[in-house]
PDB file of N, CA and C in Angstrom:
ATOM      1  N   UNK A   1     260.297   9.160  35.507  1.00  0.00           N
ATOM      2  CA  UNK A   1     259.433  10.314  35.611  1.00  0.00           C
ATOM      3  C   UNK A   1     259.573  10.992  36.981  1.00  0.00           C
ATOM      4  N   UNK A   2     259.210  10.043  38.164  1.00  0.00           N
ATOM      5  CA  UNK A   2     259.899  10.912  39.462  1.00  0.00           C
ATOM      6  C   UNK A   2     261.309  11.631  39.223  1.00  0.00           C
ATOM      7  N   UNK A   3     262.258  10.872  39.035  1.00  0.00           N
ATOM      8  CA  UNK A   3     263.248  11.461  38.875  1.00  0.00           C
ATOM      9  C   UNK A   3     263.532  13.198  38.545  1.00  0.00           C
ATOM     10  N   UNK A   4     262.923  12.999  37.134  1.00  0.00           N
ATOM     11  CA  UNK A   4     262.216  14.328  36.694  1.00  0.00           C
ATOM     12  C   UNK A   4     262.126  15.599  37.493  1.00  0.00           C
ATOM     13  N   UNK A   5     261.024  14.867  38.402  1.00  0.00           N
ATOM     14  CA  UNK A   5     260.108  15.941  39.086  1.00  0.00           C
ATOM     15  C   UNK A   5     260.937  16.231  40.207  1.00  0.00           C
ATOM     16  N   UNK A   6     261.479  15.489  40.672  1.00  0.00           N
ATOM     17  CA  UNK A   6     262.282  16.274  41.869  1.00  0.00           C
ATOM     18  C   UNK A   6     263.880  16.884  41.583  1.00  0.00           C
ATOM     19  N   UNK A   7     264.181  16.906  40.645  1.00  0.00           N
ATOM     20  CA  UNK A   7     264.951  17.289  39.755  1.00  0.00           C
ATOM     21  C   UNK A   7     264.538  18.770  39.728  1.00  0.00           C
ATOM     22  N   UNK A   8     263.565  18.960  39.463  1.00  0.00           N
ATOM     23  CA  UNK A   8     263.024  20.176  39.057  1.00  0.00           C
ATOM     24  C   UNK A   8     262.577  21.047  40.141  1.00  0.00           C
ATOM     25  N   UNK A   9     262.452  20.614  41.092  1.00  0.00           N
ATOM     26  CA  UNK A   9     261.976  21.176  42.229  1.00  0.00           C
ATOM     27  C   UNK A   9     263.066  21.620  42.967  1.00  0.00           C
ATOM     28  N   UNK A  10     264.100  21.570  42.784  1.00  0.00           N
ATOM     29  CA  UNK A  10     265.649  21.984  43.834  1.00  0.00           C
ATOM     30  C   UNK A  10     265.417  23.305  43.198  1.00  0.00           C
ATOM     31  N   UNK A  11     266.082  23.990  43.907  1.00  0.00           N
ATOM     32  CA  UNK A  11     266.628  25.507  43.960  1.00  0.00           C
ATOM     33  C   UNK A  11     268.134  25.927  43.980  1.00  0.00           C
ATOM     34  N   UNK A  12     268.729  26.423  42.794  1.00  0.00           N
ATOM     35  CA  UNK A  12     270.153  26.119  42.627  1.00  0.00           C
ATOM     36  C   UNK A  12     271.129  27.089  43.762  1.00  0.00           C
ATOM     37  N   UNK A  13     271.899  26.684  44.496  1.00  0.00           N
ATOM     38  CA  UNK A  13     273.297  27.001  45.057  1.00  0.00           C
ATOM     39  C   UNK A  13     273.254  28.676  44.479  1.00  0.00           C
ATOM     40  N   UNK A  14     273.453  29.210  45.013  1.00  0.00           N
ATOM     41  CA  UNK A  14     273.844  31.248  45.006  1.00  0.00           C
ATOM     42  C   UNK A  14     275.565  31.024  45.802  1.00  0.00           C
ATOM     43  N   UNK A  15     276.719  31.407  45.742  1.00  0.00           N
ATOM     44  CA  UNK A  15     277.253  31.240  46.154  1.00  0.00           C
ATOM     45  C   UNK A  15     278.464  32.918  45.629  1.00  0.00           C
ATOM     46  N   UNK A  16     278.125  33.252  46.941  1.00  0.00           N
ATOM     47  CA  UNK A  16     278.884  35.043  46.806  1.00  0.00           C
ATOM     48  C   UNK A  16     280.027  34.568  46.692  1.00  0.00           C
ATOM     49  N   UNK A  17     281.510  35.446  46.169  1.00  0.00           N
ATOM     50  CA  UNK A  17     283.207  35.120  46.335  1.00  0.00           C
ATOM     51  C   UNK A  17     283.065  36.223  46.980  1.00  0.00           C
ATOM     52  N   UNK A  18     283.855  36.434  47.591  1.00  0.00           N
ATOM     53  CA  UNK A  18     284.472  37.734  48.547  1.00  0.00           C
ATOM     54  C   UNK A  18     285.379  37.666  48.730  1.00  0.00           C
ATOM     55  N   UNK A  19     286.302  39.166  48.902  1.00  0.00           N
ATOM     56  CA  UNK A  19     287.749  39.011  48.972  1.00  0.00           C
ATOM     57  C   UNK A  19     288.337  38.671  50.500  1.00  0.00           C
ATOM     58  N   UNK A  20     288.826  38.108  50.649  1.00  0.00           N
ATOM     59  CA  UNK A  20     289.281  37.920  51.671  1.00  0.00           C
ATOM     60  C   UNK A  20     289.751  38.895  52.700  1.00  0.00           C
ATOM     61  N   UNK A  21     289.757  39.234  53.809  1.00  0.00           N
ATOM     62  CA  UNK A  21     290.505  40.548  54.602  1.00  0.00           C
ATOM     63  C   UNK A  21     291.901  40.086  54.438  1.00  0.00           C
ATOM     64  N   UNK A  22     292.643  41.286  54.212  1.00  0.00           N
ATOM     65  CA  UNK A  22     294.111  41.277  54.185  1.00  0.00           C
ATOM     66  C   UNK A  22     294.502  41.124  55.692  1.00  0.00           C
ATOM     67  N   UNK A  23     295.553  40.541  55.744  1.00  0.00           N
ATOM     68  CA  UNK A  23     296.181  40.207  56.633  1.00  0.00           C
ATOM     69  C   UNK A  23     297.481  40.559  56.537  1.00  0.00           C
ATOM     70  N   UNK A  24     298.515  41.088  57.548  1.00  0.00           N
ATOM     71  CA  UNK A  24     299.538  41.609  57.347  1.00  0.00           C
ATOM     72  C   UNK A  24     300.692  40.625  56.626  1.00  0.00           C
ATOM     73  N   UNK A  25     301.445  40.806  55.256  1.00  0.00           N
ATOM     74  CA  UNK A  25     302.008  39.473  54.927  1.00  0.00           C
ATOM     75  C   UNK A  25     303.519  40.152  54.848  1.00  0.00           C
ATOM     76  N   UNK A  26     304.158  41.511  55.165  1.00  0.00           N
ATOM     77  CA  UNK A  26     305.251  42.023  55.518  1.00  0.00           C
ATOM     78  C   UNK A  26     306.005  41.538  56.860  1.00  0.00           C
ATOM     79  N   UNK A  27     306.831  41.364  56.337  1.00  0.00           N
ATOM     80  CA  UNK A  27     307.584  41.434  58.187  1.00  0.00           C
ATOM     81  C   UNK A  27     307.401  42.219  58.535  1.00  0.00           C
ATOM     82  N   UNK A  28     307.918  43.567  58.033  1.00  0.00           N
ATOM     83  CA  UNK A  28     307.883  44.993  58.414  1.00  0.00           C
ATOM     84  C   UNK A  28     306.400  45.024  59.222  1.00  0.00           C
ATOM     85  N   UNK A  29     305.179  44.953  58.534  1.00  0.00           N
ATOM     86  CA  UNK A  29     303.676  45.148  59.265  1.00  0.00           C
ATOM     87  C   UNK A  29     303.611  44.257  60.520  1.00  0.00           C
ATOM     88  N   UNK A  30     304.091  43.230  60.415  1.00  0.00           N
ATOM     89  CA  UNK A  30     304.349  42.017  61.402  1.00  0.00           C
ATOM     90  C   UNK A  30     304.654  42.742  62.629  1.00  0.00           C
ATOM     91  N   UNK A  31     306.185  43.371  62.455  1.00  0.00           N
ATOM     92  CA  UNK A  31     307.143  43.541  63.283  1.00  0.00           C
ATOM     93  C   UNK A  31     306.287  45.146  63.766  1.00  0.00           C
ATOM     94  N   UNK A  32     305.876  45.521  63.342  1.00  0.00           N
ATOM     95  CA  UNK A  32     305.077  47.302  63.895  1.00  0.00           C
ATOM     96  C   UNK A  32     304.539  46.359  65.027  1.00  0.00           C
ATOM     97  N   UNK A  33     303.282  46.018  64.794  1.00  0.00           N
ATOM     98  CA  UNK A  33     302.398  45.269  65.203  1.00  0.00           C
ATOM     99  C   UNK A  33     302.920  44.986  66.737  1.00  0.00           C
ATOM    100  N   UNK A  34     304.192  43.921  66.960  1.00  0.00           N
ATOM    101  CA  UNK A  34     304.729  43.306  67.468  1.00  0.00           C
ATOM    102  C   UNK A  34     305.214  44.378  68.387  1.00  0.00           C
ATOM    103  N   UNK A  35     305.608  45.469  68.321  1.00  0.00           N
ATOM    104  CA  UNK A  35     305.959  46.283  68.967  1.00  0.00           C
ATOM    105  C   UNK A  35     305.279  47.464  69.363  1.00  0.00           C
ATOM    106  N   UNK A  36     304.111  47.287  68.957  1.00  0.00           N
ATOM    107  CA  UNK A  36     302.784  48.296  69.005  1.00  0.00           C
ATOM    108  C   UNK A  36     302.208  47.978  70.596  1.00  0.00           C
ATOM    109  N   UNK A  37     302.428  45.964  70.354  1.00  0.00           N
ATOM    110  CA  UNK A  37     301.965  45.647  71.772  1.00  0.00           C
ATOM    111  C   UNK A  37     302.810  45.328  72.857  1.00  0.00           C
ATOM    112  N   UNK A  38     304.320  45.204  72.429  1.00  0.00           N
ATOM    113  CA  UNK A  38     304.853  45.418  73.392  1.00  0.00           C
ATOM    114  C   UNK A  38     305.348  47.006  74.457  1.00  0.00           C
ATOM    115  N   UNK A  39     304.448  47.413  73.427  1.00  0.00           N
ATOM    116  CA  UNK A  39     305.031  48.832  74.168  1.00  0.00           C
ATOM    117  C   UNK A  39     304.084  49.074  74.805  1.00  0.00           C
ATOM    118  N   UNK A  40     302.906  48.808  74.525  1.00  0.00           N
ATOM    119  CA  UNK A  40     301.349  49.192  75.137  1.00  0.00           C
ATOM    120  C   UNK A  40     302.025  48.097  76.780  1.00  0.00           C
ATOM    121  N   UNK A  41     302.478  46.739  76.486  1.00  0.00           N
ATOM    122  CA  UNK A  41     302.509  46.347  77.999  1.00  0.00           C
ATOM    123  C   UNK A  41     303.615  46.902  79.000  1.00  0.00           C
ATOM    124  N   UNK A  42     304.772  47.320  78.376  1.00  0.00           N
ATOM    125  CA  UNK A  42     305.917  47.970  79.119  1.00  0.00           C
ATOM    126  C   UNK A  42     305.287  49.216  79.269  1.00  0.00           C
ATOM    127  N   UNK A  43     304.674  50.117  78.776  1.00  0.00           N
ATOM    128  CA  UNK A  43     303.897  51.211  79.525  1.00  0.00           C
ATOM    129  C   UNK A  43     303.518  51.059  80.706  1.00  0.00           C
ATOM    130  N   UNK A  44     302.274  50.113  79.923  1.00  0.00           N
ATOM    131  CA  UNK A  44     301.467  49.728  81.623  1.00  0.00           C
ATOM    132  C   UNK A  44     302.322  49.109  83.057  1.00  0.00           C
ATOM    133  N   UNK A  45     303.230  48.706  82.845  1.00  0.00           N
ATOM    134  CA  UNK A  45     303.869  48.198  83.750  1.00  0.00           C
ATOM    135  C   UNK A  45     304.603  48.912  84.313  1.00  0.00           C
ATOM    136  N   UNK A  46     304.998  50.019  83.226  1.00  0.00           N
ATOM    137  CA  UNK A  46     306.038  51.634  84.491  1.00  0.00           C
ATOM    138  C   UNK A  46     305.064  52.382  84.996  1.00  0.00           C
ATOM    139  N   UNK A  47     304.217  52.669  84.199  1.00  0.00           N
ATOM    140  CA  UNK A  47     302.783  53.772  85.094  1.00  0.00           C
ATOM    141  C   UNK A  47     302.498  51.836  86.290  1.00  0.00           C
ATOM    142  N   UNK A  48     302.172  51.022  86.639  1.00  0.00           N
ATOM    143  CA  UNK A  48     301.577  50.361  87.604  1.00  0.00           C
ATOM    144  C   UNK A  48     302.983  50.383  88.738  1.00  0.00           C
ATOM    145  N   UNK A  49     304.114  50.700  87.890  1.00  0.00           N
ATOM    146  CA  UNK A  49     305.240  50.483  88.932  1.00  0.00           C
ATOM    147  C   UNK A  49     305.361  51.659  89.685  1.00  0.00           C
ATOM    148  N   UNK A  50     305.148  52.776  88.712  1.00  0.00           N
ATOM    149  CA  UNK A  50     305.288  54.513  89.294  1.00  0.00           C
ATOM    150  C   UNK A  50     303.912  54.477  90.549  1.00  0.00           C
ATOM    151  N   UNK A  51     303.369  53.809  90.056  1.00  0.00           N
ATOM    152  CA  UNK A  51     301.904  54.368  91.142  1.00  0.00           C
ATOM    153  C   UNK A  51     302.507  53.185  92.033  1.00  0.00           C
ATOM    154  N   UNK A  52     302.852  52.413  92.394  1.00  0.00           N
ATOM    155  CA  UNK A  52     302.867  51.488  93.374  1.00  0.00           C
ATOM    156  C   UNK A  52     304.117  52.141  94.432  1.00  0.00           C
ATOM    157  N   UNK A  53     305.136  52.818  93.355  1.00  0.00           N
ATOM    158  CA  UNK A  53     306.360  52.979  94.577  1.00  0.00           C
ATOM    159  C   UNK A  53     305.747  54.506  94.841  1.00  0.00           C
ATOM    160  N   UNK A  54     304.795  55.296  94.357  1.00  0.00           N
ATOM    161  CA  UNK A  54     304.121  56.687  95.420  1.00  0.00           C
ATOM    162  C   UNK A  54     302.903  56.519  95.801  1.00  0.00           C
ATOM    163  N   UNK A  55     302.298  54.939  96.066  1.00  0.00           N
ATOM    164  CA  UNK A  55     302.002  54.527  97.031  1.00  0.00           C
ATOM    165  C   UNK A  55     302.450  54.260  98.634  1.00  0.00           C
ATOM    166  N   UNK A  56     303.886  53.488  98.313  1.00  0.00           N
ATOM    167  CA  UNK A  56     304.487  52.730  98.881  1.00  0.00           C
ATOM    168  C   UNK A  56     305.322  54.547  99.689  1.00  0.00           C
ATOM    169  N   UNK A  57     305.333  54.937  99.231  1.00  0.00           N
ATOM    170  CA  UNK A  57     306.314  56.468  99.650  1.00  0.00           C
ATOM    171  C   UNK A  57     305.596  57.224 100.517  1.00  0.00           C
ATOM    172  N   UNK A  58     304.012  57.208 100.221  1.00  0.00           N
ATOM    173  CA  UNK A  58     302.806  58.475 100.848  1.00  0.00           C
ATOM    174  C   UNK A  58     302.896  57.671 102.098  1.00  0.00           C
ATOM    175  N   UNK A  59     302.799  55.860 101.788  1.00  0.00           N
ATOM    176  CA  UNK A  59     302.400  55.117 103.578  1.00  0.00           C
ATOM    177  C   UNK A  59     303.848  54.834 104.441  1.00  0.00           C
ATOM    178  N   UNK A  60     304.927  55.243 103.810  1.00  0.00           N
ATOM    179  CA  UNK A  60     306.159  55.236 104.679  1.00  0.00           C
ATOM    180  C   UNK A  60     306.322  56.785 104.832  1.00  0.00           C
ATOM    181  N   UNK A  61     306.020  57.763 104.197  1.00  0.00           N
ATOM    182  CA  UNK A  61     305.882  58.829 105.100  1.00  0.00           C
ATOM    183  C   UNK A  61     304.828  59.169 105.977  1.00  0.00           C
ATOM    184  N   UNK A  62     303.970  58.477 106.193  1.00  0.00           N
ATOM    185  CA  UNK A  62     302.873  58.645 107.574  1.00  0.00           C
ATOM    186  C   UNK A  62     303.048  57.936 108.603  1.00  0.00           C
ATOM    187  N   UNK A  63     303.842  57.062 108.746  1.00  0.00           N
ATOM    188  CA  UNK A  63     304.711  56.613 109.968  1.00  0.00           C
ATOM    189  C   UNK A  63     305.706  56.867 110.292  1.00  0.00           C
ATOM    190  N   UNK A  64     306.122  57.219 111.699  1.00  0.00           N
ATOM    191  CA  UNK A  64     307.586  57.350 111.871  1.00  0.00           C
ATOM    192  C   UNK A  64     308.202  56.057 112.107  1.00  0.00           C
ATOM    193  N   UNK A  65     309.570  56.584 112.059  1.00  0.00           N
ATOM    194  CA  UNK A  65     310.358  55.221 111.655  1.00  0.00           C
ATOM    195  C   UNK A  65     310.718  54.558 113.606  1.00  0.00           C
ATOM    196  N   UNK A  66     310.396  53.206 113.514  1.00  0.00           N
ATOM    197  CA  UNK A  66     309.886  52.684 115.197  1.00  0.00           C
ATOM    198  C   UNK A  66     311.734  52.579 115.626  1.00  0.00           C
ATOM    199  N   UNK A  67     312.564  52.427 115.433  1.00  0.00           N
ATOM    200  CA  UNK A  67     313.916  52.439 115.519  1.00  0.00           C
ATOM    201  C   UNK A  67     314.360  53.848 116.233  1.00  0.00           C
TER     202      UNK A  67
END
């Protein structure tokens, strides 16, 4: 008879499916990707190189040369 009763008293499991997010499964999408971010870091690294050597240019032209 307990058995029963607590048997009866649970509240059954709801359990949503959802689709999963796609994930890129092409090489092709892979390979964009792959080169989406390598280009974003070789950017940054010629604009940090361009600003560093007209840095480096503005403070060697405000000194004369000690020679």
């Amino acid at each position: 008879m307990l058995l029963w009763l607590t048997a009866a008293e649970q509240k059954p499991f709801i359990v949503k499916i959802i689709e999963p997010p796609r994930d890129p499964t092409g090489l092709s999408e892979v390979i964009v990707q792959a080169i989406g971010f390598t280009g974003a870091v070789t950017l940054a690294a010629v604009l940090l190189g361009v600003l560093m050597a007209a840095v480096l240019f503005w403070i060697r032209s405000r000194r004369p040369l000690d020679h």
